[in-house]
N, C-alpha and C. Protein backbone atom coordinates (compact mmCIF):
# COMPACT_ATOMS: atom_id res chain seq x y z
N UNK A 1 160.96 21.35 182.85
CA UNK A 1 161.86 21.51 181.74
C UNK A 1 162.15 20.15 181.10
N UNK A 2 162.44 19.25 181.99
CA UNK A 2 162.31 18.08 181.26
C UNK A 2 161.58 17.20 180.29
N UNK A 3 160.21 17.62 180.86
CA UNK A 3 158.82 17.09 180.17
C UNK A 3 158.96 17.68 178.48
N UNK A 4 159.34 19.33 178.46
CA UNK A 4 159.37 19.80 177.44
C UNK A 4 160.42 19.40 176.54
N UNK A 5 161.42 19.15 177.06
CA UNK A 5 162.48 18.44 176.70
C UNK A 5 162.41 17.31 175.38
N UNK A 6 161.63 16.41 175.92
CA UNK A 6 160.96 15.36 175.77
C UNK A 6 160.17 15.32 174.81
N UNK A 7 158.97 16.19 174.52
CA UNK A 7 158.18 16.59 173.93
C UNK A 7 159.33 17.42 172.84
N UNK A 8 160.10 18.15 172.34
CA UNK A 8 160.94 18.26 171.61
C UNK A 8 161.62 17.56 170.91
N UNK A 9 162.38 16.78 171.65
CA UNK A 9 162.55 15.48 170.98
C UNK A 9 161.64 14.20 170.15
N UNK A 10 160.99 14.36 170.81
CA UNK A 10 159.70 13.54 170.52
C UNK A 10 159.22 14.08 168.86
N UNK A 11 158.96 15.04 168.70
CA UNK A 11 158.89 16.26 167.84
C UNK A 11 159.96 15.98 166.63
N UNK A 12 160.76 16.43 167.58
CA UNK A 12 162.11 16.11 166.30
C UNK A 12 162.43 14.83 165.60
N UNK A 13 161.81 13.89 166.13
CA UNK A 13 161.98 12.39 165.66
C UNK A 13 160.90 12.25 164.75
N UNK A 14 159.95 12.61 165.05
CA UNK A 14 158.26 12.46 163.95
C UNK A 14 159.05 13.51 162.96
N UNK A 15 159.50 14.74 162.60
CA UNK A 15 159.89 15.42 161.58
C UNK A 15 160.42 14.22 160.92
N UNK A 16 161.43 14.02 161.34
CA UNK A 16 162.74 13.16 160.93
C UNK A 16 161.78 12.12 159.94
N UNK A 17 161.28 11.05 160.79
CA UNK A 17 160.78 10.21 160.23
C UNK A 17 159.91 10.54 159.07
N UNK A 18 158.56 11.55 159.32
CA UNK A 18 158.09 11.79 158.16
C UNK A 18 158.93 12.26 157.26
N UNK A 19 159.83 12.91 156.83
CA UNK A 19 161.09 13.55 156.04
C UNK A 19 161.48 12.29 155.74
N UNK A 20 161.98 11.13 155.89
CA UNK A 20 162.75 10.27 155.75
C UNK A 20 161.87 9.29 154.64
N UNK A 21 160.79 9.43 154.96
CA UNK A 21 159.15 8.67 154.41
C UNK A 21 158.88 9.11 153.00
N UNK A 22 159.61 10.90 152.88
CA UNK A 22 159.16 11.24 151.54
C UNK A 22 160.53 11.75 151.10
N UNK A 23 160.44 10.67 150.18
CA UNK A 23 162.38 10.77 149.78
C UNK A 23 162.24 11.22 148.09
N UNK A 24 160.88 11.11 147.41
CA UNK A 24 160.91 12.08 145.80
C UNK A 24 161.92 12.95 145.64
N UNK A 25 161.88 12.91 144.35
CA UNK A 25 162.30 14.05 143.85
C UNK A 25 161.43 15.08 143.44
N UNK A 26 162.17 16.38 143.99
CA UNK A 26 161.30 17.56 143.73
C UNK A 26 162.10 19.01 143.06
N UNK A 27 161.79 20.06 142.67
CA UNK A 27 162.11 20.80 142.33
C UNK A 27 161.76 21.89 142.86
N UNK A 28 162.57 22.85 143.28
CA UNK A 28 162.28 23.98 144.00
C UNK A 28 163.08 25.16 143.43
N UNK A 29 161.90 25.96 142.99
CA UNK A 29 162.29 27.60 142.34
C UNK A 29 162.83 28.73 143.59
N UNK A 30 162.99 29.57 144.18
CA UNK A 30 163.00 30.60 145.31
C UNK A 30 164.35 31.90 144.60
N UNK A 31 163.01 32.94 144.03
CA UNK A 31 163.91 34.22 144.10
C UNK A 31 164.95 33.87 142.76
N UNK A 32 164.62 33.21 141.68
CA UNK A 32 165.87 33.11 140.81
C UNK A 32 166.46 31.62 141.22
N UNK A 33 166.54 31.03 141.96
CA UNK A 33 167.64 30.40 142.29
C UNK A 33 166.76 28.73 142.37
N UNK A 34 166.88 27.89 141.50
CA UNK A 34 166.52 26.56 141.43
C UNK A 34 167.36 25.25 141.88
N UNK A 35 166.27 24.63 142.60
CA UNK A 35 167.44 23.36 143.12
C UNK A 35 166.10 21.97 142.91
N UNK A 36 167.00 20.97 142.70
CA UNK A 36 166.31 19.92 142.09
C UNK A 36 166.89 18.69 143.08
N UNK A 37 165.85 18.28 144.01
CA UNK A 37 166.62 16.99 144.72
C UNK A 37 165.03 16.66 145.75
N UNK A 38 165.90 15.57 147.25
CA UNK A 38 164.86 14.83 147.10
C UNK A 38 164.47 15.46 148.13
N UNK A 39 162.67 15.59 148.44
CA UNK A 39 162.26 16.07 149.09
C UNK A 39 162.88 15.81 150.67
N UNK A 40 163.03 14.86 150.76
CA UNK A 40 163.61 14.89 152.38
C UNK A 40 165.05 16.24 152.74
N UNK A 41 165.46 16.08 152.08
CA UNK A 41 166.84 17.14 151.99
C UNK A 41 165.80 18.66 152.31
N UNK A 42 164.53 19.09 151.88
CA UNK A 42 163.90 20.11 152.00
C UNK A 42 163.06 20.30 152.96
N UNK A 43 162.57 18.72 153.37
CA UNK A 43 161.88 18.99 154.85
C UNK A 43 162.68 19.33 155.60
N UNK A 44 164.07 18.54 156.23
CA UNK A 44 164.55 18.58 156.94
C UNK A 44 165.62 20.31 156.98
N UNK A 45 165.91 20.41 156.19
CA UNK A 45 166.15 22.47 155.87
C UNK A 45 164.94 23.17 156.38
N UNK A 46 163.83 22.73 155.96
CA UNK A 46 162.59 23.65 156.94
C UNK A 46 162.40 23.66 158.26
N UNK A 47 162.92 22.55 158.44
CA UNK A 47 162.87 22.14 159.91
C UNK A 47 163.84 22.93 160.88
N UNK A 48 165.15 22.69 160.36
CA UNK A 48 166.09 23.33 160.79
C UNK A 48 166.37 25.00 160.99
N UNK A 49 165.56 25.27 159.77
CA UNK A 49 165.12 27.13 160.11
C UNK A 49 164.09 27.07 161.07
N UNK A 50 163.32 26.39 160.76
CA UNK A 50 162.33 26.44 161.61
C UNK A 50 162.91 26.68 163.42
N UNK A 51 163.45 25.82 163.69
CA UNK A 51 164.09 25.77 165.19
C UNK A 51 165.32 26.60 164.98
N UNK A 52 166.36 27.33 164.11
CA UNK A 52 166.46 28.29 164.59
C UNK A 52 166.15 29.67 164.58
N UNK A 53 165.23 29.44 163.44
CA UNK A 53 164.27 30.60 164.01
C UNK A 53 163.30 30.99 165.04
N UNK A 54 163.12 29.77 166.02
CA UNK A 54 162.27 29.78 167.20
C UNK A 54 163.53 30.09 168.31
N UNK A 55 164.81 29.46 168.28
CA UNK A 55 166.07 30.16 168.81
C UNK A 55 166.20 31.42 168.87
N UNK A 56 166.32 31.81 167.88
CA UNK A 56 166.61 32.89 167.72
C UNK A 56 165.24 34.63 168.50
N UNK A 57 164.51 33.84 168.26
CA UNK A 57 163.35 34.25 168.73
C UNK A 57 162.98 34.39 170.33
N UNK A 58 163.74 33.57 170.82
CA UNK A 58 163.32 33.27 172.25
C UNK A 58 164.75 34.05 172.96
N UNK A 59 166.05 34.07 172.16
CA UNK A 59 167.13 34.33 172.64
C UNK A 59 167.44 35.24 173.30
N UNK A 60 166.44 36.92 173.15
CA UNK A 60 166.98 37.73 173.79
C UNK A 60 166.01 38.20 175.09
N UNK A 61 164.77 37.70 175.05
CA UNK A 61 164.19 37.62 176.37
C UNK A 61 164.97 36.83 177.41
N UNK A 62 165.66 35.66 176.83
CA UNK A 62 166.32 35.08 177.57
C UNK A 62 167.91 35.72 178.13
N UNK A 63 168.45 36.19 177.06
CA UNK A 63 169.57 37.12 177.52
C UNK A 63 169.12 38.24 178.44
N UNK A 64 168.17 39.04 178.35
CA UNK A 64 167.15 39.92 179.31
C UNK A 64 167.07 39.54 180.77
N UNK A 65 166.26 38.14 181.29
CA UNK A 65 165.96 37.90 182.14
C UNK A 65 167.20 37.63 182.99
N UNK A 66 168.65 36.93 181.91
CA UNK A 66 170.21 36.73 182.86
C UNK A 66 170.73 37.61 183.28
N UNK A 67 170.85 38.73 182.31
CA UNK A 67 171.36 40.37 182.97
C UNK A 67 170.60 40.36 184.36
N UNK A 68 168.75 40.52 184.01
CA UNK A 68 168.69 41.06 185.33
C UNK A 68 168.67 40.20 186.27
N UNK A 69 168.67 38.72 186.44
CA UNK A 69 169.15 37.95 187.75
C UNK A 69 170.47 38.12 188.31
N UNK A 70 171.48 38.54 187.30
CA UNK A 70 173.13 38.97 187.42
C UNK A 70 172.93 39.69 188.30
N UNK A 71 172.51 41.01 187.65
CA UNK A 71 172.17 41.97 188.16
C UNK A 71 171.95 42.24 190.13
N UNK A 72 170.46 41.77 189.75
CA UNK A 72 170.35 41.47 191.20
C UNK A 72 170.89 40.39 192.23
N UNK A 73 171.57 39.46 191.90
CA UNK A 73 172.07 38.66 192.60
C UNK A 73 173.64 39.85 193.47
N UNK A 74 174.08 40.54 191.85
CA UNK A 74 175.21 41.17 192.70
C UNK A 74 174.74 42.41 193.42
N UNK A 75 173.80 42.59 193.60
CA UNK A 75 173.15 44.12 194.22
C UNK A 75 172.56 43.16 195.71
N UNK A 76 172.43 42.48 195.69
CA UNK A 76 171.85 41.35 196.89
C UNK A 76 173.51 41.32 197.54
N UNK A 77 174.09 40.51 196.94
CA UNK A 77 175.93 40.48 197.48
C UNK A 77 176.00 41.50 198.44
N UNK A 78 176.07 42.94 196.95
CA UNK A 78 177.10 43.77 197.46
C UNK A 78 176.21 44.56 199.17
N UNK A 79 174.86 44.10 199.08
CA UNK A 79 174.26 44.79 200.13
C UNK A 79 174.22 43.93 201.59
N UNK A 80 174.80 42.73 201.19
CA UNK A 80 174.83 42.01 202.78
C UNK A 80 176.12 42.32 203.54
N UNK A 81 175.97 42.75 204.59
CA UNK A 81 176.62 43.09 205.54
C UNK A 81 178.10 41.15 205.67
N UNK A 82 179.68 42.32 205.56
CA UNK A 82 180.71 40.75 205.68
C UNK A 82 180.62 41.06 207.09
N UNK A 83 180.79 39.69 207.68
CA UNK A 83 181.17 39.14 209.05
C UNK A 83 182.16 39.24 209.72
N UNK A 84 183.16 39.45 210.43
CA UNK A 84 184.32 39.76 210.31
C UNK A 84 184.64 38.21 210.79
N UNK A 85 186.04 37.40 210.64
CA UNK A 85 185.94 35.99 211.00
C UNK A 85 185.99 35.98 213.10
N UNK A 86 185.87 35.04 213.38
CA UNK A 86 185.56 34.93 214.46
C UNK A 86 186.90 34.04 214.96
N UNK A 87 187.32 34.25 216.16
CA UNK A 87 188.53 33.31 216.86
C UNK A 87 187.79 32.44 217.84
N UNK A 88 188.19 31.02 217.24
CA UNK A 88 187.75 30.29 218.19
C UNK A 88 188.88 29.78 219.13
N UNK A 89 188.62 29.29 220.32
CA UNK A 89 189.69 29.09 221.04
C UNK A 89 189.19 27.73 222.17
């Protein structure tokens, strides 16, 4: 997890930088709605959907797999036999 970690970051810094590299001005039409500024402001918005749309994407396999470790962790619990305490003397 770490390695990937890493490699994410790593990732996110090359966006950054290239974004930062192309600072023009540009114009962008979408659906009616026009906006005029500098390209970095638009990489870095792509970027940002971009990862949370890969969030969002990954989120409920991941909510999936916690239920069922919950799950079974408390079905593991509720099936081990309690000890009763012991008197030492």
């Amino acid at each position: 997890m770490k390695f990937s970690l890493f490699v994410a970051l790593g990732l996110a810094a090359l966006a950054t930088l290239f974004a930062v590299q192309n600072a023009q001005q540009i114009k962008i039409s979408f659906l009616g709605w026009y906006f005029e500024g500098p390209l970095v402001i638009v990489l870095l918005l792509t970027f940002m959907v971009g990862v949370i749309t890969a969030y969002l994407a990954i989120l409920p396999g991941y909510l999936r797999k916690s239920r069922e470790l919950s799950r079974c962790l408390a079905s593991r619990i509720d099936s081990e036999p309690i000890d009763a305490p012991s008197e030492r003397q």
